[in-house]
C-alpha atoms as a PDB file:
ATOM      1  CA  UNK A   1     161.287  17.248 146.530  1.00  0.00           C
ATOM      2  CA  UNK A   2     162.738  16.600 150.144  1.00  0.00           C
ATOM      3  CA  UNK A   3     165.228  14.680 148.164  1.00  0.00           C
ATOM      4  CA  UNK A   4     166.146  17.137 145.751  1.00  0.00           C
ATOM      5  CA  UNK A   5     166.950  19.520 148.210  1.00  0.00           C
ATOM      6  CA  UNK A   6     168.602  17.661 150.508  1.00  0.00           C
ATOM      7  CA  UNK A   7     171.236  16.121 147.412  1.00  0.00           C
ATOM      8  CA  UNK A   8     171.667  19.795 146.782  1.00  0.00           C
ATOM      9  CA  UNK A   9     172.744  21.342 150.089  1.00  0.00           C
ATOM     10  CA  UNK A  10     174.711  18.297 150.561  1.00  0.00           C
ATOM     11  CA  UNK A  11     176.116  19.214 147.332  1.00  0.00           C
ATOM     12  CA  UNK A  12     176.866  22.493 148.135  1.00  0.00           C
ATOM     13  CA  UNK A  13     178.357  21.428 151.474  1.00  0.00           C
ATOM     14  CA  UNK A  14     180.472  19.178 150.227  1.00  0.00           C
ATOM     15  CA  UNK A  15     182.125  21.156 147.786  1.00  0.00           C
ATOM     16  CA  UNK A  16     182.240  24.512 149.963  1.00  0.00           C
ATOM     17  CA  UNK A  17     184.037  22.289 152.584  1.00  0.00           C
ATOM     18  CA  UNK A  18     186.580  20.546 150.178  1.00  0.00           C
ATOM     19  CA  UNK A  19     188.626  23.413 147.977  1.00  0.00           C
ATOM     20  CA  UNK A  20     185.617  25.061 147.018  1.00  0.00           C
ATOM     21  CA  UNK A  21     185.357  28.653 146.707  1.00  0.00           C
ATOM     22  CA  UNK A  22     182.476  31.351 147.331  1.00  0.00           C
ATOM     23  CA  UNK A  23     179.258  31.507 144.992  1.00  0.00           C
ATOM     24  CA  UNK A  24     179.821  33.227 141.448  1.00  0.00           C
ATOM     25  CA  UNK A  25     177.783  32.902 138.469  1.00  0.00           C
ATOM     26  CA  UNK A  26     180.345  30.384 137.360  1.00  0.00           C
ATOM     27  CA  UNK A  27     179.568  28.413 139.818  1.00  0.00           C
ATOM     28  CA  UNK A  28     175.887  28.217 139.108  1.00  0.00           C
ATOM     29  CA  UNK A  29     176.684  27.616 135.233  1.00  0.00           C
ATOM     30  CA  UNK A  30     178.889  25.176 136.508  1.00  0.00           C
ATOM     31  CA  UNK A  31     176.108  23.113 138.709  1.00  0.00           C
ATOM     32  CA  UNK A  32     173.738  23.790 135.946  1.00  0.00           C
ATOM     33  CA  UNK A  33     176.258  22.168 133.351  1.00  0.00           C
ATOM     34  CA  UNK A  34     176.984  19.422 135.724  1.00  0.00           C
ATOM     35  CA  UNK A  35     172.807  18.852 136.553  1.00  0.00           C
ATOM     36  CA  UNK A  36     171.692  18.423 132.843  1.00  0.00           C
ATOM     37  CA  UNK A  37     174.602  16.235 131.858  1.00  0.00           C
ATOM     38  CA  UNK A  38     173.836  13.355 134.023  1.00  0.00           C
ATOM     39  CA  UNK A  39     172.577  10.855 132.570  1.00  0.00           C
ATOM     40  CA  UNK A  40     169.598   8.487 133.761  1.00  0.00           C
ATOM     41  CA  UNK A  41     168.572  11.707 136.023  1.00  0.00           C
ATOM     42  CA  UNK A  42     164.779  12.299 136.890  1.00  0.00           C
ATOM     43  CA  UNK A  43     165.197  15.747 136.368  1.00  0.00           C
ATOM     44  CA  UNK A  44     164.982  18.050 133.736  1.00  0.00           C
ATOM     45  CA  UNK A  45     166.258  21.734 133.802  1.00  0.00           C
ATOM     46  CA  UNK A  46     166.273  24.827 131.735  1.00  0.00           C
ATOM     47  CA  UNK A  47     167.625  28.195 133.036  1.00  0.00           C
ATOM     48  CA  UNK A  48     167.114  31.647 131.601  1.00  0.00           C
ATOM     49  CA  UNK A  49     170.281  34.215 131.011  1.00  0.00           C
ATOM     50  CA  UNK A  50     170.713  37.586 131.271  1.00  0.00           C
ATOM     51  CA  UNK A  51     172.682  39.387 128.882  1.00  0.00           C
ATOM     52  CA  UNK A  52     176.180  39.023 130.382  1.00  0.00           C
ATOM     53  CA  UNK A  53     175.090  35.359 129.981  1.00  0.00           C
ATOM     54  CA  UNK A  54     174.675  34.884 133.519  1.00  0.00           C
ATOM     55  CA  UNK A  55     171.833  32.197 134.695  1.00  0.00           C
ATOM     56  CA  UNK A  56     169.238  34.371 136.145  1.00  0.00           C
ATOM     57  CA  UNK A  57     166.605  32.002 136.674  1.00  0.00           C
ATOM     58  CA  UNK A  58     166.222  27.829 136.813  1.00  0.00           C
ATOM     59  CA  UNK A  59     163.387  25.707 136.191  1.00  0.00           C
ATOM     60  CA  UNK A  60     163.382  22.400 137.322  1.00  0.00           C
ATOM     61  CA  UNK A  61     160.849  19.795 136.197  1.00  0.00           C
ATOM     62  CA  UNK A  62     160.377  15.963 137.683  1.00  0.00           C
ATOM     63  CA  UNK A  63     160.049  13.474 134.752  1.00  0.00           C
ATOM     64  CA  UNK A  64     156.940  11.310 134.640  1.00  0.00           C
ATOM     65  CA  UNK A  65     157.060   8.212 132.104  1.00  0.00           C
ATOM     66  CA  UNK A  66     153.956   7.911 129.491  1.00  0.00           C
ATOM     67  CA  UNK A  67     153.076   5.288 127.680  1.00  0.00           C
ATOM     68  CA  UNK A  68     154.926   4.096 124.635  1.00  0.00           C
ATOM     69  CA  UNK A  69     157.756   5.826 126.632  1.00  0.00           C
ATOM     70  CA  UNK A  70     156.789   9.196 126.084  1.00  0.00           C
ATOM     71  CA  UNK A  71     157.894  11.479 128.998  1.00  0.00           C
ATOM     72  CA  UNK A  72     155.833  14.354 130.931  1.00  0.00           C
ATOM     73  CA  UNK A  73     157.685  17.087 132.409  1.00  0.00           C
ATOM     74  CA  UNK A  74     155.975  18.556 135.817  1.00  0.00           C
ATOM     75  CA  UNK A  75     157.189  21.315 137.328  1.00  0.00           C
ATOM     76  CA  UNK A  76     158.547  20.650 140.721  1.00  0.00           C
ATOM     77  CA  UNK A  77     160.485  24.207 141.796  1.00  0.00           C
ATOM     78  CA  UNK A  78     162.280  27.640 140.513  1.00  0.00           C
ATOM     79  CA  UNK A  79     165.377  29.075 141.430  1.00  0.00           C
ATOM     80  CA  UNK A  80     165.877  32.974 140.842  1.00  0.00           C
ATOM     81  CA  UNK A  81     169.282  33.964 140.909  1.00  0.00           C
ATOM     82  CA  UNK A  82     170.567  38.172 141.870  1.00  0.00           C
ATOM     83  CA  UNK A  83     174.392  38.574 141.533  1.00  0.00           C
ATOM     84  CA  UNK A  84     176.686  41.665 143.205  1.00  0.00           C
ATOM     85  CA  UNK A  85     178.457  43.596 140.636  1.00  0.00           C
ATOM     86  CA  UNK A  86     181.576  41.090 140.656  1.00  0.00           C
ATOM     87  CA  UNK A  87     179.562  38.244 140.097  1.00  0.00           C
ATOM     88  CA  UNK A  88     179.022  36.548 143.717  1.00  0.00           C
ATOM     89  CA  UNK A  89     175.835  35.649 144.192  1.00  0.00           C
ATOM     90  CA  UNK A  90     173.838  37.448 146.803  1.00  0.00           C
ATOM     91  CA  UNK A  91     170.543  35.565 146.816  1.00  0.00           C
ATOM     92  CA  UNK A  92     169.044  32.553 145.589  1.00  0.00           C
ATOM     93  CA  UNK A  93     164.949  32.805 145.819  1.00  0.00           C
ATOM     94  CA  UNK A  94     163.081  29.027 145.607  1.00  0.00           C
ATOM     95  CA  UNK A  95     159.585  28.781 144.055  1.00  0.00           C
ATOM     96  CA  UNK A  96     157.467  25.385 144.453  1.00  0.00           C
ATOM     97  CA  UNK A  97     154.741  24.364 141.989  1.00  0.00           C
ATOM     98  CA  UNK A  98     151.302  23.846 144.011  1.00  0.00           C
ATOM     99  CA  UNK A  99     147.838  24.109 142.412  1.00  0.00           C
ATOM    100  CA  UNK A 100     149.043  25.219 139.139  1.00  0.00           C
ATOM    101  CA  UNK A 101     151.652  28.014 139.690  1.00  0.00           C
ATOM    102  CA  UNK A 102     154.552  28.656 141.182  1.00  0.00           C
ATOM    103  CA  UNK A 103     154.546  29.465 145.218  1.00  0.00           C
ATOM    104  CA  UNK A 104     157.340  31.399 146.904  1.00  0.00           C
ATOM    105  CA  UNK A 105     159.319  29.266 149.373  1.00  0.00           C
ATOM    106  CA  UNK A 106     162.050  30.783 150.510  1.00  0.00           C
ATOM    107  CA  UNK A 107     165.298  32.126 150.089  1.00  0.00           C
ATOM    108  CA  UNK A 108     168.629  31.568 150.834  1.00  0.00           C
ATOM    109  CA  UNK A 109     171.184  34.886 151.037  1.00  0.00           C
ATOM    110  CA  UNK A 110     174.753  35.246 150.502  1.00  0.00           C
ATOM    111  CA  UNK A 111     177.636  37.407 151.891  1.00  0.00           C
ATOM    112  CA  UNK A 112     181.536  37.289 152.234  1.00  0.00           C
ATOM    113  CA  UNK A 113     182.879  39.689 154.726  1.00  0.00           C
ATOM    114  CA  UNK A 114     186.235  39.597 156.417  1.00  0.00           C
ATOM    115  CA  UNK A 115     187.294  36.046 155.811  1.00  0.00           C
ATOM    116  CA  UNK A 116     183.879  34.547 156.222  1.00  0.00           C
ATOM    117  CA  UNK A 117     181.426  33.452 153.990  1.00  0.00           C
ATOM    118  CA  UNK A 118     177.900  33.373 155.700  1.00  0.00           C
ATOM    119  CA  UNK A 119     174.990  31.423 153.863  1.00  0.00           C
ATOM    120  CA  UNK A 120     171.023  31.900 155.538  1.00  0.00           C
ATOM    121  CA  UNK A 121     168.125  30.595 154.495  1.00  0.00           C
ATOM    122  CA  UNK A 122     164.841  32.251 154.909  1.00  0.00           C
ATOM    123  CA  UNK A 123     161.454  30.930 154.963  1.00  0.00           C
ATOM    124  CA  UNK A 124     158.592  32.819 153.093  1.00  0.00           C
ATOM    125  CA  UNK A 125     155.462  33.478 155.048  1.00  0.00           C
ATOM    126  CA  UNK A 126     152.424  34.060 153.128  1.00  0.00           C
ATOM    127  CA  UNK A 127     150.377  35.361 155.898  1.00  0.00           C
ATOM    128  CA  UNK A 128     153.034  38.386 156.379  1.00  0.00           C
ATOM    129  CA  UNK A 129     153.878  38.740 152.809  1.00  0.00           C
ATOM    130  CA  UNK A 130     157.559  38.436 153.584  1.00  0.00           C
ATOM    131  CA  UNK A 131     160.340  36.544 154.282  1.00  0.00           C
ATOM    132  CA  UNK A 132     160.815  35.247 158.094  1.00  0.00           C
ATOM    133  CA  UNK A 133     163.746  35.432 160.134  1.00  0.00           C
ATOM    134  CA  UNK A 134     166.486  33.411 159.052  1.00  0.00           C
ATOM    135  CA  UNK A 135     166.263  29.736 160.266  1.00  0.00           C
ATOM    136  CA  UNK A 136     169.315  28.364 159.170  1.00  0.00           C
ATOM    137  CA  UNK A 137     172.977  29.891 158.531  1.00  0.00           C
ATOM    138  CA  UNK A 138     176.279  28.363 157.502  1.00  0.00           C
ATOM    139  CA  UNK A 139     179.387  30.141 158.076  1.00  0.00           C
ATOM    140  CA  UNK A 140     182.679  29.223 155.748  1.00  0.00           C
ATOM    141  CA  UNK A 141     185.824  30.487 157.325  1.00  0.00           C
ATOM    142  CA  UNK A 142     188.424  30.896 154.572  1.00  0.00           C
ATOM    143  CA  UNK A 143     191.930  31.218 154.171  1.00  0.00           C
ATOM    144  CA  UNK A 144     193.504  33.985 152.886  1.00  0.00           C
ATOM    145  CA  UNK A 145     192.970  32.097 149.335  1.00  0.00           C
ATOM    146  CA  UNK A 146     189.318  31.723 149.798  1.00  0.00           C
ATOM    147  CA  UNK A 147     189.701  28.316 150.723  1.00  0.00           C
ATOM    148  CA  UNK A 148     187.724  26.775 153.487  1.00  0.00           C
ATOM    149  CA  UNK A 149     189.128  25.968 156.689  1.00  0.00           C
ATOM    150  CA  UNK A 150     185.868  25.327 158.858  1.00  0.00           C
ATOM    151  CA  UNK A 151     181.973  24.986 158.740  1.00  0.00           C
ATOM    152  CA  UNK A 152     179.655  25.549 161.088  1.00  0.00           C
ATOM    153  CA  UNK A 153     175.940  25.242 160.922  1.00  0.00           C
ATOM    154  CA  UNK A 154     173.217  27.330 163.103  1.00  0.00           C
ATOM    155  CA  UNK A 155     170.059  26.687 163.718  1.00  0.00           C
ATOM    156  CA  UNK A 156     166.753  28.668 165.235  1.00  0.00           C
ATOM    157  CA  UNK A 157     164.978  26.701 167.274  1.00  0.00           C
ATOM    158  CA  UNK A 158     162.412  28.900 167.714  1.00  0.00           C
ATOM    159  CA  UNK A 159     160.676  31.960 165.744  1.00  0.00           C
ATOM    160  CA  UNK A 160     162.615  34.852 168.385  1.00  0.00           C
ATOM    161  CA  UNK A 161     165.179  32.489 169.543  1.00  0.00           C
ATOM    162  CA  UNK A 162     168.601  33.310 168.570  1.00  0.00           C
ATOM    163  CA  UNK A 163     170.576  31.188 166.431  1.00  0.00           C
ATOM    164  CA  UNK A 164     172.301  28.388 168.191  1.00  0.00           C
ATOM    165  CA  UNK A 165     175.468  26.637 166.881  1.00  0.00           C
ATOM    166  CA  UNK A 166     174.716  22.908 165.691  1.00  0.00           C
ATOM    167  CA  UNK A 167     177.876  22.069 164.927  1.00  0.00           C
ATOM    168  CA  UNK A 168     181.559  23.076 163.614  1.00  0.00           C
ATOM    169  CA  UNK A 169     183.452  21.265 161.985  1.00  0.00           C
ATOM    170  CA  UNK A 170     187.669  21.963 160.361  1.00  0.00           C
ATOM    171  CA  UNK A 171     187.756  21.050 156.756  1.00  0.00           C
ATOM    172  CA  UNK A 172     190.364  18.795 155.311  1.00  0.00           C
ATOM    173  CA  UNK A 173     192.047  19.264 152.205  1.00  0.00           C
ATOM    174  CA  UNK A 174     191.412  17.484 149.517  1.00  0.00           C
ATOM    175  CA  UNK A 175     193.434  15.713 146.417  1.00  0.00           C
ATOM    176  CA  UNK A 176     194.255  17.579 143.885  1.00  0.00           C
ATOM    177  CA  UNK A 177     192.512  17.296 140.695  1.00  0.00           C
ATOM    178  CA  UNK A 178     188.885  16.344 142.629  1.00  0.00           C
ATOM    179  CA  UNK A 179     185.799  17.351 140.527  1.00  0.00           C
ATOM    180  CA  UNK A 180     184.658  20.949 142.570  1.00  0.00           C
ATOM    181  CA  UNK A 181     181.071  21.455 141.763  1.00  0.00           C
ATOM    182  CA  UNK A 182     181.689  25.600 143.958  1.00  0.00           C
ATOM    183  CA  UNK A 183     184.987  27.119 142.465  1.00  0.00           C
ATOM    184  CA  UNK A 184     185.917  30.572 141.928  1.00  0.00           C
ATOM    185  CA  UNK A 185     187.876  30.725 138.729  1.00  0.00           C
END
């Protein structure tokens, strides 16, 4: 799981920081596409659309080898996707599978706001019935384009600390014609 997630934020990173662009719902069709082409993978996916055809919702299921090499898809976690009217996405909610049904996690939200694209992440706590705090945040700042031109990552160290800047970082451009997992088309 701790794999999982970390290949996908690194993901994510690395394409926000190349060329990429802010979050649509083409983008998630386009990770989607990109996650159940690969070949060899020990995942397996299937996603749910709404009716303008946008994902809405992603399972994702380890697979376990049988016998006679049968395979036996477990559930692992859920992704629940809500768009703003032009397509960006505004939230992405994670779901784990423990004791036989799927567990809120947490939740990571999305805004773009005068040149900067800010990405938190939440943590759900079951005791309050709610999302904590944000723990995390990434903040893209973008060219007039929408391209990246620096990342910097925050971090709470503690539950009524404010966030603290880890580190910042200018992004390089990249050649042209690189696969972009995170464009805006």
């Amino acid at each position: 799981m701790k794999k999982m997630m970390i290949l996908m934020m690194t993901m994510c990173l690395t394409a926000l920081a190349t060329e990429a662009q802010v979050m649509t719902s083409e983008t998630v069709t386009k990770v989607y596409e990109k996650a159940t082409t690969t070949r060899g993978d020990e995942f397996a996916y299937n996603a749910a659309y709404d009716d303008e055809g946008r994902i809405v919702a992603t399972d994702v299921y380890r697979k376990r080898p049988l016998r006679k090499g049968d395979v036996r898809l477990v559930p692992t976690c859920r992704y629940e996707y809500v768009y703003a009217a032009d397509g960006l996405l505004s939230s992405r909610v994670m779901y784990v599978w423990r004791s036989d049904e799927w567990r809120l996690a947490g939740r990571h939200d999305y805004r773009l706001a005068e040149g900067t694209y800010t990405v938190t992440y939440s943590r759900w706590s079951r005791r309050k019935a709610a999302f904590d705090q944000p723990l995390g945040m990434m903040t893209y700042s973008l060219l007039p384009d929408e391209s990246v031109y620096s990342v910097a990552c925050y971090y709470r160290h503690h539950r009524e600390a404010p966030m603290e800047l880890e580190w910042q970082t200018p992004v390089e451009p990249q050649a042209a014609g690189a696969d972009y997992y995170l464009t805006k088309e």
